[in-house]
C-alpha atoms as a PDB file:
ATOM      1  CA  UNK A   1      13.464 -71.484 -47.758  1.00  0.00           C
ATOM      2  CA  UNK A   2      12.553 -75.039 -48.505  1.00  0.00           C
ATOM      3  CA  UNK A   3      16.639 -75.961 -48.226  1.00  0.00           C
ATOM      4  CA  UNK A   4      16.848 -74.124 -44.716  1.00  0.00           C
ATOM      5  CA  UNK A   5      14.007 -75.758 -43.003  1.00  0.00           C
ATOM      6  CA  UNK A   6      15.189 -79.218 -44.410  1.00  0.00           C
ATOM      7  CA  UNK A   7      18.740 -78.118 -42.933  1.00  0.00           C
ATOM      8  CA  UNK A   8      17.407 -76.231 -40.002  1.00  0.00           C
ATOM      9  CA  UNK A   9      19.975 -74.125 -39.788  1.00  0.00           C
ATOM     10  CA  UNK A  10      20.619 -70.078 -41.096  1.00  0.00           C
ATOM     11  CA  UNK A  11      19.688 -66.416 -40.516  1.00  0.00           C
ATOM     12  CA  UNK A  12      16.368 -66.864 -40.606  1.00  0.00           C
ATOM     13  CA  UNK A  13      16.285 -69.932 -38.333  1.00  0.00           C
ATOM     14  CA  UNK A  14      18.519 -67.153 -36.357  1.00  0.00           C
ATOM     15  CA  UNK A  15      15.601 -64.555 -35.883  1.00  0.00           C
ATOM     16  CA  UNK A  16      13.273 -66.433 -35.112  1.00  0.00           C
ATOM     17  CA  UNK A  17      15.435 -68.083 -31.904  1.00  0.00           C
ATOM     18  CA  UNK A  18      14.423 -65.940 -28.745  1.00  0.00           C
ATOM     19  CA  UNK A  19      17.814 -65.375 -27.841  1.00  0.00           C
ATOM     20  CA  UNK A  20      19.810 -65.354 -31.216  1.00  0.00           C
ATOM     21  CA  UNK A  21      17.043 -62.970 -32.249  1.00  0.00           C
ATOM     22  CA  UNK A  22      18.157 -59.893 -29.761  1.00  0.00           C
ATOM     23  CA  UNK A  23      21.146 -59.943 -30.734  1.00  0.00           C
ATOM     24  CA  UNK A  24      21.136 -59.974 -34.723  1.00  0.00           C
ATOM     25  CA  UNK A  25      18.573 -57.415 -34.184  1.00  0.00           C
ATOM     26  CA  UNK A  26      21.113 -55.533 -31.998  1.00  0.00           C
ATOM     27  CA  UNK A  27      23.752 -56.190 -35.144  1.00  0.00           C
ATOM     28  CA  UNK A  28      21.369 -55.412 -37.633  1.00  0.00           C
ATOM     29  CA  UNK A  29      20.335 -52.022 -35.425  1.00  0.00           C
ATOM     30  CA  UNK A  30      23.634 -51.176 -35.186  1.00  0.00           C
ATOM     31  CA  UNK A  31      26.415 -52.420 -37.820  1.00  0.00           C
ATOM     32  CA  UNK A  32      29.117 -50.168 -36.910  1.00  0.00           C
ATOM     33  CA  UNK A  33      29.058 -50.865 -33.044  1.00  0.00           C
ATOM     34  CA  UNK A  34      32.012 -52.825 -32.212  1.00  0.00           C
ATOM     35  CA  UNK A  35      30.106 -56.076 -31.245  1.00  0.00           C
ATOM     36  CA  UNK A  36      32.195 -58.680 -29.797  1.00  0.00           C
ATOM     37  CA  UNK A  37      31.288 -62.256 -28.137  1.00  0.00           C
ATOM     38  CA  UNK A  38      30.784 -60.665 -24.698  1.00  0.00           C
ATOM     39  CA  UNK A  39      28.692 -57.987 -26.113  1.00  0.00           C
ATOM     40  CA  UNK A  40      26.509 -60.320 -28.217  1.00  0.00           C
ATOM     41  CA  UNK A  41      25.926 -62.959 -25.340  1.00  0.00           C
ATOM     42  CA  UNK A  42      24.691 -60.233 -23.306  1.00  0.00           C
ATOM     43  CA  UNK A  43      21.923 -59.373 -25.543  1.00  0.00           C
ATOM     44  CA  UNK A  44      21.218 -62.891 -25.986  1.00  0.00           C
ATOM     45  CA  UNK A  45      20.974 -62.778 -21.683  1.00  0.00           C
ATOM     46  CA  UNK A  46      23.655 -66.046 -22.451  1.00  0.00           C
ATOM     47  CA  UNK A  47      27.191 -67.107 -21.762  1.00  0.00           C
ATOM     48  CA  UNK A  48      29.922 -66.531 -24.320  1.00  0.00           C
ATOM     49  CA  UNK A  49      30.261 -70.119 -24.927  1.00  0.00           C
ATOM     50  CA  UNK A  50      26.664 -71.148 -25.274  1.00  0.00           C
ATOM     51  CA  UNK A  51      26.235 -68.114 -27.049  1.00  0.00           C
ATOM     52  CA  UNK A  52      28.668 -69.370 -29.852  1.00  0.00           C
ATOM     53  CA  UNK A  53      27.772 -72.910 -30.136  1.00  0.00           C
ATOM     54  CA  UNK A  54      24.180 -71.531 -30.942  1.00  0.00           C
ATOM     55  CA  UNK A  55      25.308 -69.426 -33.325  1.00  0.00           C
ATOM     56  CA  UNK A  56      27.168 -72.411 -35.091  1.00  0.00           C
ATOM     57  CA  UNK A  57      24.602 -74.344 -34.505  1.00  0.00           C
ATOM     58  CA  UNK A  58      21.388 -72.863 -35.147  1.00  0.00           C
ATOM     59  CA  UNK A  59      22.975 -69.769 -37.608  1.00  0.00           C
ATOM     60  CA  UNK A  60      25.476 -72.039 -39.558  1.00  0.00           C
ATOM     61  CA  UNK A  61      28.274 -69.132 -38.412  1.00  0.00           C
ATOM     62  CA  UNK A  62      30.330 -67.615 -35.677  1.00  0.00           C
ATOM     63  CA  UNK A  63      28.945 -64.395 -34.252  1.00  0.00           C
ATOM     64  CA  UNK A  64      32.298 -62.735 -35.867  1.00  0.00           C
ATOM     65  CA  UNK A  65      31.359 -64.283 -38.954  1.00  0.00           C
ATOM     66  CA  UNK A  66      27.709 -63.085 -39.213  1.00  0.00           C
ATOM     67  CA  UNK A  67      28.795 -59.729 -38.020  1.00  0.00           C
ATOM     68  CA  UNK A  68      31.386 -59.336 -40.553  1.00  0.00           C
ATOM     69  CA  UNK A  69      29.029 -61.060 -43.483  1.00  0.00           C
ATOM     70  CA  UNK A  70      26.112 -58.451 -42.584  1.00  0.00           C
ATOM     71  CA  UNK A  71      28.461 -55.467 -42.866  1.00  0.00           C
ATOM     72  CA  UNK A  72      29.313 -56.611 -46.244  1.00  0.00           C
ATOM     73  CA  UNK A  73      25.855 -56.877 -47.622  1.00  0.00           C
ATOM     74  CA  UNK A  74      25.358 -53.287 -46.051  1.00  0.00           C
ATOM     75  CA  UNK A  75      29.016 -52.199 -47.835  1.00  0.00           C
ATOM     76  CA  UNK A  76      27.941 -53.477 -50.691  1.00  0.00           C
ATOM     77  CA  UNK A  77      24.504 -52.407 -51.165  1.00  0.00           C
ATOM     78  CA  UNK A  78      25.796 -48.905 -50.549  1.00  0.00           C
ATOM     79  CA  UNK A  79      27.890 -49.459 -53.224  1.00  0.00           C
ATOM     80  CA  UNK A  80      25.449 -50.094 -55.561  1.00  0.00           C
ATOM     81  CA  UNK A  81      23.770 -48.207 -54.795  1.00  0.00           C
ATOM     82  CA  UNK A  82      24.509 -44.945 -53.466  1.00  0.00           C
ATOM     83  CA  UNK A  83      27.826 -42.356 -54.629  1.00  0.00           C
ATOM     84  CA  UNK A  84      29.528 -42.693 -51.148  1.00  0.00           C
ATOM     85  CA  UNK A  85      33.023 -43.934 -51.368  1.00  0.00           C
ATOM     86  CA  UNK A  86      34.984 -46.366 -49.749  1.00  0.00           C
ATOM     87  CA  UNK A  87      36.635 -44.088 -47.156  1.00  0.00           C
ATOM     88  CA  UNK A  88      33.116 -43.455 -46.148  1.00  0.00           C
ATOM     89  CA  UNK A  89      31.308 -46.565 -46.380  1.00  0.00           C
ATOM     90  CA  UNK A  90      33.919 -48.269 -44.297  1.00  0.00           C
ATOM     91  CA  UNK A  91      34.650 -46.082 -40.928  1.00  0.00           C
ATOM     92  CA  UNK A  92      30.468 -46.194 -41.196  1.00  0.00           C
ATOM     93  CA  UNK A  93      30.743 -50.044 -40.562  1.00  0.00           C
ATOM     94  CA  UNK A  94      33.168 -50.340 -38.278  1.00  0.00           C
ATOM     95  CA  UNK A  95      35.878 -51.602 -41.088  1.00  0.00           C
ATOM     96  CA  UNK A  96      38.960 -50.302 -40.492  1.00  0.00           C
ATOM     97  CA  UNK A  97      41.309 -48.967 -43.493  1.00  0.00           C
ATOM     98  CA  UNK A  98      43.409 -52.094 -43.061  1.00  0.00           C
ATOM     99  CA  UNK A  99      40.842 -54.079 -43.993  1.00  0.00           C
ATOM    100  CA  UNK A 100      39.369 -52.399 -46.298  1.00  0.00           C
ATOM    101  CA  UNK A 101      40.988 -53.348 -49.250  1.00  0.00           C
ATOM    102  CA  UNK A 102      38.926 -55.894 -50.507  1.00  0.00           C
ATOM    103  CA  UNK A 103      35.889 -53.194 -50.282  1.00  0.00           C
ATOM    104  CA  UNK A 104      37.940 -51.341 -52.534  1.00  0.00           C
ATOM    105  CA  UNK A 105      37.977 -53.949 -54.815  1.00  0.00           C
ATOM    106  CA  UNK A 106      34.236 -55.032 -54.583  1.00  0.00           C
ATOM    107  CA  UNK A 107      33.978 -50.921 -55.318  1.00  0.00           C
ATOM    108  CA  UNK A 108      35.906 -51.238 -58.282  1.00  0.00           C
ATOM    109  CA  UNK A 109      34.196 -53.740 -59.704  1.00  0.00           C
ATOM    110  CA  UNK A 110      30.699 -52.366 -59.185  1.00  0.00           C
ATOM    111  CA  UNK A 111      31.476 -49.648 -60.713  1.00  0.00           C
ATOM    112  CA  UNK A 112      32.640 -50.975 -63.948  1.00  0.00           C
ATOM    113  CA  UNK A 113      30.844 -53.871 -64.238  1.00  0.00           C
ATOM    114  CA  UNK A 114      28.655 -56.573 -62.312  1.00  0.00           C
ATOM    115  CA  UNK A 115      30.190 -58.742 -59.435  1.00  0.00           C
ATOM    116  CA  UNK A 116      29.165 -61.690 -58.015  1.00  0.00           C
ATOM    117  CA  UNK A 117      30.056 -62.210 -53.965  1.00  0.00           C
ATOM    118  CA  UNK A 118      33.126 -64.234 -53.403  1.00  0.00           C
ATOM    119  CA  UNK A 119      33.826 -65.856 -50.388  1.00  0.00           C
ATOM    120  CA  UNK A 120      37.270 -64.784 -50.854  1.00  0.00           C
ATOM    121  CA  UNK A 121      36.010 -60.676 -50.607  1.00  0.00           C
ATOM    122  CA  UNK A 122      34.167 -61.711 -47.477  1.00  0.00           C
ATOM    123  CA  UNK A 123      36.298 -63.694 -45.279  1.00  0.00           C
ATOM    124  CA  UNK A 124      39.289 -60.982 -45.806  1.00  0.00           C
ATOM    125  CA  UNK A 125      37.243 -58.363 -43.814  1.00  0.00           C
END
């Protein structure tokens, strides 16, 4: 926490933004929804483009970014924890079986062993 208020910027600095707020709330209501820009600005009662510069600026991310990082955290949690596999875990989130690949291999791996994120698991989705 110390490190984000210094920097000012991330998810938490995020929620706590009147209008960045509705909408992760919205994402974090609903992961699977198929949020895009237009979608997310709305909630945020802001245009597309201020919309995204906030999110850059304030979040550190784009909203496509966030949306796709949050899923990933859900993905994998379920992973962990639960039995549910991969072809249900991703149609749940809104992660279609072309990009699901790399959840396969997060699955794999957390199944026989420990696993640390990688950026390169999250920026394939």
């Amino acid at each position: 926490m110390a490190e984000l208020a210094e920097e000012g910027a991330g998810w938490f600095f995020g929620v706590a933004d009147k209008q960045l707020g509705l909408a992760i709330n919205a994402i974090h209501a609903e992961p699977a929804y198929r949020w895009t820009l237009p979608s997310l600005a709305e909630r945020a009662w802001m245009s597309r483009s201020a919309f995204a510069q906030k999110c850059k600026e304030i979040i550190g991310s784009s909203p496509r970014e966030y949306v796709t990082h949050w899923r990933m955290l859900l993905a994998v949690d379920r992973l962990k924890n639960s039995s549910d596999p991969v072809s249900v875990i991703s149609p749940s989130l809104d992660c279609p079986k072309a990009r699901s690949a790399p959840l396969s291999n997060v699955s794999w791996e957390l199944r026989h062993g420990s696993i640390v994120a990688r950026s390169s698991i999250l920026s394939t989705v």
